[in-house]
C-alpha atoms as a PDB file:
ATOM      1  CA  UNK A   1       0.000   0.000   0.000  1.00  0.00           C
ATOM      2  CA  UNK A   2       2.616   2.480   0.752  1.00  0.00           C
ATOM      3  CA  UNK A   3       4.682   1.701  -2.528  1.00  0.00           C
ATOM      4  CA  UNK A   4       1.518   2.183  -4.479  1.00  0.00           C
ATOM      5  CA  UNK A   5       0.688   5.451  -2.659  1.00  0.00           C
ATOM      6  CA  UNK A   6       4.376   6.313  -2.816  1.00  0.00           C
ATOM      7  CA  UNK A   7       4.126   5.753  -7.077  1.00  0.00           C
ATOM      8  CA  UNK A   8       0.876   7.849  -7.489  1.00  0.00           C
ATOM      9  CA  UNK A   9       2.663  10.829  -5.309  1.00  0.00           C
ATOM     10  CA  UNK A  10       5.995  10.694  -7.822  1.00  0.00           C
ATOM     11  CA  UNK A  11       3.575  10.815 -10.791  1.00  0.00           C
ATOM     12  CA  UNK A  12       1.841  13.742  -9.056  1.00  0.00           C
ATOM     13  CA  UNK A  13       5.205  15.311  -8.528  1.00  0.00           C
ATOM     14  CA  UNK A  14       5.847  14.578 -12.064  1.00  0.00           C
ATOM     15  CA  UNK A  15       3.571  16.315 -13.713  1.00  0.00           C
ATOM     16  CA  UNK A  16       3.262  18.892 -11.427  1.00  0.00           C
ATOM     17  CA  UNK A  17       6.944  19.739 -12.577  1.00  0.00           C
ATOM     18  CA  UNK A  18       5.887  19.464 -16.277  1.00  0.00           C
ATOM     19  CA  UNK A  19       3.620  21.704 -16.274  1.00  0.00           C
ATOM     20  CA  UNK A  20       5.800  24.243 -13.974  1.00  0.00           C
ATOM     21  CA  UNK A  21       8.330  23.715 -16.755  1.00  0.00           C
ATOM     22  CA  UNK A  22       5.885  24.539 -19.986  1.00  0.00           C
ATOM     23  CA  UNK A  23       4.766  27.814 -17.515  1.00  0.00           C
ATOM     24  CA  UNK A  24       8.297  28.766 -17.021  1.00  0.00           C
ATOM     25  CA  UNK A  25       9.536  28.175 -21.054  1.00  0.00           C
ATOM     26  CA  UNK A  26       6.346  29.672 -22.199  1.00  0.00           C
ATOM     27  CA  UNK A  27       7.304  32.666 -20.030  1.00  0.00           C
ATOM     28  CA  UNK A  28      10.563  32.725 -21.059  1.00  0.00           C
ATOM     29  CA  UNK A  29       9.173  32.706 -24.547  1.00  0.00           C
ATOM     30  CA  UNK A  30       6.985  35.938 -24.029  1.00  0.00           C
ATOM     31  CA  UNK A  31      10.269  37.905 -22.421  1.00  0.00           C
ATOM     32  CA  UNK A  32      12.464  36.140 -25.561  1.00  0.00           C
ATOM     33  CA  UNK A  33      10.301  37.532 -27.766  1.00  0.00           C
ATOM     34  CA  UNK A  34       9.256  40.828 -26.203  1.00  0.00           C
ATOM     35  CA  UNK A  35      12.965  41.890 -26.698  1.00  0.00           C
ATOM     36  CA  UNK A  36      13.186  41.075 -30.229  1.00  0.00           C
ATOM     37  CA  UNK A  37      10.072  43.635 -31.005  1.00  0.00           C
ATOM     38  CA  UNK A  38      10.406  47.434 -30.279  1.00  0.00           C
ATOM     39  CA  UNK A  39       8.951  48.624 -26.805  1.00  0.00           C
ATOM     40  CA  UNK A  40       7.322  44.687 -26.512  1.00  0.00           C
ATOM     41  CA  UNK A  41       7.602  45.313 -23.061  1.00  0.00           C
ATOM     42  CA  UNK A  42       5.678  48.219 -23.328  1.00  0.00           C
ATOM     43  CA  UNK A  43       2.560  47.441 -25.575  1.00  0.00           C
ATOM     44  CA  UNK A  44      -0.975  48.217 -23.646  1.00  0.00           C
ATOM     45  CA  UNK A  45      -4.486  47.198 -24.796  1.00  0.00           C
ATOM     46  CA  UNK A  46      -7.147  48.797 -23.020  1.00  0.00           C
ATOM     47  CA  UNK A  47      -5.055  50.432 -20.453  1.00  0.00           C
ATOM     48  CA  UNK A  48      -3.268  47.026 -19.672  1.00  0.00           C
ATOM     49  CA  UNK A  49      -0.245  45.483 -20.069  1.00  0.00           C
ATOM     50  CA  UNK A  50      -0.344  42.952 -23.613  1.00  0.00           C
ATOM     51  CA  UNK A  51       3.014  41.711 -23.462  1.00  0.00           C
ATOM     52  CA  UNK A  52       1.957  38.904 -25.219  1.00  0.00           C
ATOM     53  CA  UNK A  53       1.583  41.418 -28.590  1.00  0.00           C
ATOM     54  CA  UNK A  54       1.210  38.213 -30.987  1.00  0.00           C
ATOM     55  CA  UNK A  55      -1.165  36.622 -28.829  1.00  0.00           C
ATOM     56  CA  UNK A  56      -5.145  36.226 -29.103  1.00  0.00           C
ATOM     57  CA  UNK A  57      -4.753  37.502 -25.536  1.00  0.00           C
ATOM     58  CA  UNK A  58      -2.400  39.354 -23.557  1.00  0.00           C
ATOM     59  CA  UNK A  59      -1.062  37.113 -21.371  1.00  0.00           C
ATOM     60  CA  UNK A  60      -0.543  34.444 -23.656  1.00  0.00           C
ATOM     61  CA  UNK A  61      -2.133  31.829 -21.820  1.00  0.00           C
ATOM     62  CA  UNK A  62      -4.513  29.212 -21.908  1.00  0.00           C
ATOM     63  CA  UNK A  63      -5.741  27.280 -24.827  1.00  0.00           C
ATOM     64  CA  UNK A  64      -6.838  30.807 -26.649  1.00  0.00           C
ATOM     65  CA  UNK A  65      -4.053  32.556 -25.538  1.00  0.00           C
ATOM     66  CA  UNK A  66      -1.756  30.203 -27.173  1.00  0.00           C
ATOM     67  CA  UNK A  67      -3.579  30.947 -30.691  1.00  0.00           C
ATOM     68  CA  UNK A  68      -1.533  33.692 -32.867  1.00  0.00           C
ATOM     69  CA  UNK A  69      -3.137  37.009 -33.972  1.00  0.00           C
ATOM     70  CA  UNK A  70      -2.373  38.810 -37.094  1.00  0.00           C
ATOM     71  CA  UNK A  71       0.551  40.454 -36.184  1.00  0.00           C
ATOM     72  CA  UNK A  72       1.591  37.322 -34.325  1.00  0.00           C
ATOM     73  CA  UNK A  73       1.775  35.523 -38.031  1.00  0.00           C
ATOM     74  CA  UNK A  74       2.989  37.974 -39.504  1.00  0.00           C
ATOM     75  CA  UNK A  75       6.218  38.084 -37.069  1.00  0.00           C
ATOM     76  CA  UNK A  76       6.447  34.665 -37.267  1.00  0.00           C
ATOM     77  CA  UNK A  77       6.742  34.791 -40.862  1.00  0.00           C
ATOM     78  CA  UNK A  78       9.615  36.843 -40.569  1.00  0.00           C
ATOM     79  CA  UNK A  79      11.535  34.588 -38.715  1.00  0.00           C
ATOM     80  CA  UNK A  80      10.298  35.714 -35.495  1.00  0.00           C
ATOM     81  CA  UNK A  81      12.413  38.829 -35.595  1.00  0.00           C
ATOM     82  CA  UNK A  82      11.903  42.386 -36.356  1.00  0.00           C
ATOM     83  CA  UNK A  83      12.683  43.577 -40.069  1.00  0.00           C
ATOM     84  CA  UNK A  84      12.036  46.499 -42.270  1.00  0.00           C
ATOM     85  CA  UNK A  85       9.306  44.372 -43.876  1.00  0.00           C
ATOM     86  CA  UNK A  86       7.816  43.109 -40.485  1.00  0.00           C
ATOM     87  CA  UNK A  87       7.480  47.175 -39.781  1.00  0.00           C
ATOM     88  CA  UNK A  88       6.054  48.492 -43.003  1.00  0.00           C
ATOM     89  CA  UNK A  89       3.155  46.123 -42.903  1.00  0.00           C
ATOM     90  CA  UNK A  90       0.333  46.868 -41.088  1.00  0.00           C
ATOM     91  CA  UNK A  91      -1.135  43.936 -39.610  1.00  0.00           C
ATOM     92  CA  UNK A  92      -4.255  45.261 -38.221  1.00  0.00           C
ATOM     93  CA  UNK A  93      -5.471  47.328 -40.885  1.00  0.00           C
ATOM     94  CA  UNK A  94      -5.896  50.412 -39.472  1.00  0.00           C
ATOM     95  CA  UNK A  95      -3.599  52.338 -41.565  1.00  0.00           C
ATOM     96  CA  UNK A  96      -0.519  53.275 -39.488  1.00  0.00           C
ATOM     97  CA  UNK A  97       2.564  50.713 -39.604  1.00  0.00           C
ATOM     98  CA  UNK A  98       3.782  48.198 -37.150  1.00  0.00           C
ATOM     99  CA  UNK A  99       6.423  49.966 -36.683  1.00  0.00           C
ATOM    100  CA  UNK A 100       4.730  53.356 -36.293  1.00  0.00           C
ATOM    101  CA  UNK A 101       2.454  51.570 -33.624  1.00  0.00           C
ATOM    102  CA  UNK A 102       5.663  50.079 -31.444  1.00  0.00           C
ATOM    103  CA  UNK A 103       7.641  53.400 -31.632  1.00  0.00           C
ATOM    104  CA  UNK A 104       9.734  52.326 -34.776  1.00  0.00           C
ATOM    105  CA  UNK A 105       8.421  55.021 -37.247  1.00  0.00           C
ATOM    106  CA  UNK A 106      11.460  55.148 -39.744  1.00  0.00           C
ATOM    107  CA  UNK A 107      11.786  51.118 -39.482  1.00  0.00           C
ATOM    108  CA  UNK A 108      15.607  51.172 -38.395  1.00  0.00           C
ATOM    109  CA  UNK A 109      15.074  49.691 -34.436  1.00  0.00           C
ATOM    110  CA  UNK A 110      18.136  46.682 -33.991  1.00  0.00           C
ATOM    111  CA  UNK A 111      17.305  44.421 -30.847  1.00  0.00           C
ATOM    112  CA  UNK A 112      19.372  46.041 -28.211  1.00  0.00           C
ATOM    113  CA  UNK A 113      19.092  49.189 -29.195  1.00  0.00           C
ATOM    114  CA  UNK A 114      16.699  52.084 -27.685  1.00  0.00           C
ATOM    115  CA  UNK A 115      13.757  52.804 -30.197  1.00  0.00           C
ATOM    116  CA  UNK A 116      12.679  56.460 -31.546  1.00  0.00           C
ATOM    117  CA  UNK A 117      10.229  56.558 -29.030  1.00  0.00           C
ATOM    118  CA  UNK A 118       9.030  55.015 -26.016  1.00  0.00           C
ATOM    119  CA  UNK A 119       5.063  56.904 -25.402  1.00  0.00           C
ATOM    120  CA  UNK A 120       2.061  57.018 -27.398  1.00  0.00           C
ATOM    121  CA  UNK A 121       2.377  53.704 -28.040  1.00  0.00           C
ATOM    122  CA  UNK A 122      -0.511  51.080 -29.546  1.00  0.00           C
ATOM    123  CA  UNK A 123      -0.978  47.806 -30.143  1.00  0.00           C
ATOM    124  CA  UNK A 124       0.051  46.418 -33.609  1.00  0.00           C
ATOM    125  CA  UNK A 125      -2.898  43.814 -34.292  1.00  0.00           C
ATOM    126  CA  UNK A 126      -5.820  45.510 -32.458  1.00  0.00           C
ATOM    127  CA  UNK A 127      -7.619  47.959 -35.230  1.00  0.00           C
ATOM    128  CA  UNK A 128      -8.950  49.799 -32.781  1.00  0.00           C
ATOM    129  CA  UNK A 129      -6.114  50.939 -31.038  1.00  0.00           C
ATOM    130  CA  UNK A 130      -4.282  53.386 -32.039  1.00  0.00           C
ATOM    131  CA  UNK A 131      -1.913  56.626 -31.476  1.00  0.00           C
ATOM    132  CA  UNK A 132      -1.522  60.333 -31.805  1.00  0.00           C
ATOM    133  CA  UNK A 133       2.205  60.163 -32.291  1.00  0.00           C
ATOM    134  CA  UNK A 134       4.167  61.431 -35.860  1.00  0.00           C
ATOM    135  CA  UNK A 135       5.329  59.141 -38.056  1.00  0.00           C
ATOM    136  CA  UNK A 136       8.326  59.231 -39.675  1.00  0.00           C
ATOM    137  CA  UNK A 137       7.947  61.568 -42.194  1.00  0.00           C
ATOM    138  CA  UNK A 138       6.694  63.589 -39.388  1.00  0.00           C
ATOM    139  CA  UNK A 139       2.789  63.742 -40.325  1.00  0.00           C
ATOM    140  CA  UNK A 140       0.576  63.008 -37.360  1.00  0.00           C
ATOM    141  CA  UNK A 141      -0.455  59.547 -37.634  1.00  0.00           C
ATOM    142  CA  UNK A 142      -4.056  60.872 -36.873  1.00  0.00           C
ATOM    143  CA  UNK A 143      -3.838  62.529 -40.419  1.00  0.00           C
ATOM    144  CA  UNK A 144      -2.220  59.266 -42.318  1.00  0.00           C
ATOM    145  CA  UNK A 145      -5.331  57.464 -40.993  1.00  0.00           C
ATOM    146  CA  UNK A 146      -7.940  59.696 -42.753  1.00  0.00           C
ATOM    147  CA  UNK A 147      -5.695  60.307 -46.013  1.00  0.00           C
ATOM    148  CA  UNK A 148      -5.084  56.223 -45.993  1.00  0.00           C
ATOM    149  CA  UNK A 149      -9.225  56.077 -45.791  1.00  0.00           C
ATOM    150  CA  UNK A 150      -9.225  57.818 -48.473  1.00  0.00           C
ATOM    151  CA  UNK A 151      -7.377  56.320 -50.788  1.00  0.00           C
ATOM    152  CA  UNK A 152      -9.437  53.221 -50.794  1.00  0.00           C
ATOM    153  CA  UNK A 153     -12.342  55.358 -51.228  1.00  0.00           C
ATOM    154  CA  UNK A 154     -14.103  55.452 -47.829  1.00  0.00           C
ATOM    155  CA  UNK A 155     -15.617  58.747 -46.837  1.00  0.00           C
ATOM    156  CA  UNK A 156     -14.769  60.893 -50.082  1.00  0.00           C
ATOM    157  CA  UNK A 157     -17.442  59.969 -52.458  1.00  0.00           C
ATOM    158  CA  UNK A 158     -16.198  57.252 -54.414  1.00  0.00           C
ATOM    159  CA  UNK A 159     -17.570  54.095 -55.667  1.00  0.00           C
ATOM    160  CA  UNK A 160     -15.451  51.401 -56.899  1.00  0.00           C
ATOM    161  CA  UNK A 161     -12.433  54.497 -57.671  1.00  0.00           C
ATOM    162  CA  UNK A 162     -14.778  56.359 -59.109  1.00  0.00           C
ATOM    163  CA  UNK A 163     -16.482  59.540 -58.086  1.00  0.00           C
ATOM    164  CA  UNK A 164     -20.169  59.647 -57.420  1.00  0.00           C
ATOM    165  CA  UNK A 165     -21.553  61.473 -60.555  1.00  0.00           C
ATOM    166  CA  UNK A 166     -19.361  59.037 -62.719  1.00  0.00           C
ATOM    167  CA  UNK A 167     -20.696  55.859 -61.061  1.00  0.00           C
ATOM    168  CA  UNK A 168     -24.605  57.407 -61.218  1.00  0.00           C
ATOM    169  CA  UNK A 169     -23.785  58.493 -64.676  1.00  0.00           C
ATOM    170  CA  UNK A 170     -22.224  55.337 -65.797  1.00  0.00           C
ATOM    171  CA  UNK A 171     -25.494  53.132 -64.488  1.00  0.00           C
ATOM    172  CA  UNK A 172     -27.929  55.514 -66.189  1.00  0.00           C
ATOM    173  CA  UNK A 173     -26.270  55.711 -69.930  1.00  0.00           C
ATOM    174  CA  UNK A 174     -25.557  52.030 -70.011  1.00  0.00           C
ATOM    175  CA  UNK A 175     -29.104  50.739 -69.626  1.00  0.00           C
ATOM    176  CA  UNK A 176     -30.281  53.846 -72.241  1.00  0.00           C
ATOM    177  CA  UNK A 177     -27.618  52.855 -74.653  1.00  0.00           C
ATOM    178  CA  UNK A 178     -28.256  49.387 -74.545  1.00  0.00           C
ATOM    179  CA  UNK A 179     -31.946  50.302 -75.063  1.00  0.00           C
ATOM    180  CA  UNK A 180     -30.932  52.420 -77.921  1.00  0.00           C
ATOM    181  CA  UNK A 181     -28.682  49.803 -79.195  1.00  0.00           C
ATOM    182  CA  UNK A 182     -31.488  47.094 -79.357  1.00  0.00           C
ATOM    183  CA  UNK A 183     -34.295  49.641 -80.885  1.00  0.00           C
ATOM    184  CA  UNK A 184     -31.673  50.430 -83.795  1.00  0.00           C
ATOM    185  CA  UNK A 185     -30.656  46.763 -85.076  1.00  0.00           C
ATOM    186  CA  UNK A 186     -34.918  45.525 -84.237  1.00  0.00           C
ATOM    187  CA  UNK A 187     -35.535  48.567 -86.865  1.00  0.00           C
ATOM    188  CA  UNK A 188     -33.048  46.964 -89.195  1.00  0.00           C
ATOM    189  CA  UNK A 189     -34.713  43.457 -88.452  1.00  0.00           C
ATOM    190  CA  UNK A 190     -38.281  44.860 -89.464  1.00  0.00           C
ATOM    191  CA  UNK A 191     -36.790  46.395 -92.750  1.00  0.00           C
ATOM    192  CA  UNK A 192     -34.571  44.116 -93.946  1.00  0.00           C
ATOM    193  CA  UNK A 193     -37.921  41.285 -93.583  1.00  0.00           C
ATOM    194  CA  UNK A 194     -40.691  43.880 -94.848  1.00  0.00           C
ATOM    195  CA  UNK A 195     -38.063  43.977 -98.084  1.00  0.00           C
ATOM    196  CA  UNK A 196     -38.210  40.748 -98.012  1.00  0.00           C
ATOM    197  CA  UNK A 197     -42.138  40.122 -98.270  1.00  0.00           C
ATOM    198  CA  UNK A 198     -41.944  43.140-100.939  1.00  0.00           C
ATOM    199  CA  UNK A 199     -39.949  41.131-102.976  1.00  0.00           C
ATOM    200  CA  UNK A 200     -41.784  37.809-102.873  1.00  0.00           C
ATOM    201  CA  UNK A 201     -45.103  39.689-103.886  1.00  0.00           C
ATOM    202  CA  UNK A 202     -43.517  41.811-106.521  1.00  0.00           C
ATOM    203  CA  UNK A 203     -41.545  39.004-108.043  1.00  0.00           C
ATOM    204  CA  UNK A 204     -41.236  39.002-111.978  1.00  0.00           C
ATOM    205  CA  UNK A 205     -43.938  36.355-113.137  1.00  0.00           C
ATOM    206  CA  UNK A 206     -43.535  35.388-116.987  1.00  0.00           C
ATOM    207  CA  UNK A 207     -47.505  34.596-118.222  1.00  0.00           C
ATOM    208  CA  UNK A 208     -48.383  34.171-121.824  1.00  0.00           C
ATOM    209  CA  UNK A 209     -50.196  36.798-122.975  1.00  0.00           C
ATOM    210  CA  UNK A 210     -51.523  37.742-126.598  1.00  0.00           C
ATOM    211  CA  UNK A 211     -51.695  40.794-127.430  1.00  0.00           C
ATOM    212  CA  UNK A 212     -53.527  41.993-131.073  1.00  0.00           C
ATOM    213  CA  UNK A 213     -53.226  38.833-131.925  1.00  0.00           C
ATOM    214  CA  UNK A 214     -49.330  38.491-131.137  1.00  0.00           C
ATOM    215  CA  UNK A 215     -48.488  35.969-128.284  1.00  0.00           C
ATOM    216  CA  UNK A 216     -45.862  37.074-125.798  1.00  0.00           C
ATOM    217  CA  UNK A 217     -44.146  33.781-125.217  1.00  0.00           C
ATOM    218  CA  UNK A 218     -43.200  32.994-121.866  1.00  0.00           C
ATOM    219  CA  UNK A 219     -39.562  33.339-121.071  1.00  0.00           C
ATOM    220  CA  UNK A 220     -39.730  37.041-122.243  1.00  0.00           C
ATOM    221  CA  UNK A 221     -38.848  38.811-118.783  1.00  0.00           C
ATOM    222  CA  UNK A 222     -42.140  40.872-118.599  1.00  0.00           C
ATOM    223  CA  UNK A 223     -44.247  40.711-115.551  1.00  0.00           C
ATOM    224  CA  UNK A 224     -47.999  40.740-115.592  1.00  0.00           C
ATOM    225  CA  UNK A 225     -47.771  44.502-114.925  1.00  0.00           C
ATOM    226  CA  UNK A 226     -45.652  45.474-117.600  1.00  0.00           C
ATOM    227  CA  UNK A 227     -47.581  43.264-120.444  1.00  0.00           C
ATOM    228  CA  UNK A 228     -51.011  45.186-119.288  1.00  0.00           C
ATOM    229  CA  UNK A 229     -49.070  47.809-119.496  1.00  0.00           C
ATOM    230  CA  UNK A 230     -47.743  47.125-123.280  1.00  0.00           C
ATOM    231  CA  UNK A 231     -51.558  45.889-124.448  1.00  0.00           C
ATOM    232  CA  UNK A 232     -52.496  49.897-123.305  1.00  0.00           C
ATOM    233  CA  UNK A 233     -49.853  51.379-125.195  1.00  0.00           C
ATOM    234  CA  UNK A 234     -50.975  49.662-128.263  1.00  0.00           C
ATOM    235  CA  UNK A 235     -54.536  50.143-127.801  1.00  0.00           C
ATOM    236  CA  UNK A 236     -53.679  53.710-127.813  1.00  0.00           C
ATOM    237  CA  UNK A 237     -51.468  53.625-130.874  1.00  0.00           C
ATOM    238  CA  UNK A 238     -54.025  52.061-132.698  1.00  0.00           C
ATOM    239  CA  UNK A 239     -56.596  54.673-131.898  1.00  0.00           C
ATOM    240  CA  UNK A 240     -54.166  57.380-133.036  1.00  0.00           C
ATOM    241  CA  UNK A 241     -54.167  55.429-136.703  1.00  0.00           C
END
C-alpha cells in the first residue's frame, strides 16, 4: 500500500513539474520575444499590459491565448524577428505601420538598441487601437489614418475608384444605350424582312399573254404589270391610226 501510494505521489510530482516547466519556457518565450520587437515590453491594450503582442490575448495563456493574432503571423513569418518588412506592414489594418504603432516610425530599431520613441504607443494587431504620435515623415499619424481612408475610397465619395456622378452616370447611360442599341438593329430586323415580303409579292412572273393577236411567249422577262401595261400602249397607238 505504501509503494503504491508512494508511485501515485511521484507521478503527481511529475507532472506537477511538467507543467511548472511549460509555464516557465512559455514565459521565457513571451520575455524572448518581447525583446526582439520594439517597446514589446511596453505594448498596452485597453489600459493594460499585452506583453503577449502576438497573442489572441495578452497574457498568452490558456488554450486561446496560445492561438496567434495577425501580427503574431505575420512576425512569425519573418523569422520571429523584427525587419524592415515586419514594420512596413500593417497587420491590423488600421492604416498606421507596425512599426509606427511600437515606436519604430522610420523602421531602423536593432534588438538592443533604444527605439525612436518610447510613449504614445498602440498595439500592432488591435484595429482599434491606435496613437496620436508622428510618423516618420513627421505627419501626425491621426492625419495618415484619414488620407489612408481615403485612398481606398471610404468617406470621399467614391464608388469602386470612381467619383459619385461618374458611377450614377455610368449606371444611367448604359441601360439607355443598350436600349438604344437594341431599338436600332430591331428597326433593321423589321426592314430588312418587310423587303423581303416586298420582294416575294412583286416578283417578276412570266404569263403568256396575246396581245392583237401576237403571243408574248413565256420566257420574255415581262411581268404581268408590264404586259397590261404594253396591251395599253398599243390600244392607244391604234386609236391614233
Amino acid at each position: 500500500m505504501m509503494q503504491s501510494g508512494c508511485q501515485h505521489v511521484c507521478v503527481l510530482a511529475a507532472v506537477a513539474l511538467l507543467l511548472a516547466v511549460l509555464c516557465v519556457d512559455g514565459a521565457a518565450a513571451h520575455k524572448r520575444y518581447e525583446s526582439r520587437i520594439p517597446n514589446g515590453k511596453l505594448v498596452h491594450l485597453d489600459g493594460k499590459s499585452c506583453k503577449a503582442s502576438g497573442h489572441a490575448t495578452c497574457s498568452g495563456k490558456g488554450h486561446e491565448g496560445k492561438k496567434l493574432n495577425q501580427f503574431g503571423y505575420d512576425f512569425k513569418k519573418a523569422g520571429k524577428k523584427w525587419t524592415h518588412a515586419l514594420c512596413m506592414m500593417d497587420s491590423d489594418g488600421d492604416g498606421l505601420t507596425n512599426g509606427e504603432e511600437l515606436g519604430d516610425p522610420c523602421c531602423v530599431w536593432k534588438e538592443g538598441h533604444h527605439p525612436a520613441r518610447s510613449t504614445h504607443l498602440s498595439h500592432p494587431s488591435h484595429a482599434s487601437d491606435v496613437n496620436s504620435a508622428h510618423g516618420c515623415d513627421g505627419e501626425h499619424v491621426e492625419e495618415k489614418i484619414v488620407k489612408n481612408a481615403r485612398t481606398k475610397g471610404e468617406g470621399d465619395g467614391t464608388i469602386l475608384g470612381m467619383p459619385l456622378w461618374l458611377f450614377v452616370s455610368l449606371c444611367v447611360a448604359v441601360p439607355v444605350l443598350a436600349l438604344v442599341v437594341l431599338v436600332m438593329v430591331g428597326t433593321v430586323l423589321l426592314r430588312i424582312r418587310s423587303r423581303r415580303r416586298a420582294g416575294r409579292k412583286g416578283g417578276r412572273v412570266s404569263v403568256p399573254l396575246s396581245v392583237n393577236g401576237q403571243e408574248l411567249e413565256e420566257g420574255e422577262g415581262a411581268t404581268e404589270m408590264e404586259l397590261l401595261g404594253d396591251a395599253d400602249r398599243l390600244a392607244m397607238e391604234e386609236g391614233d391610226e
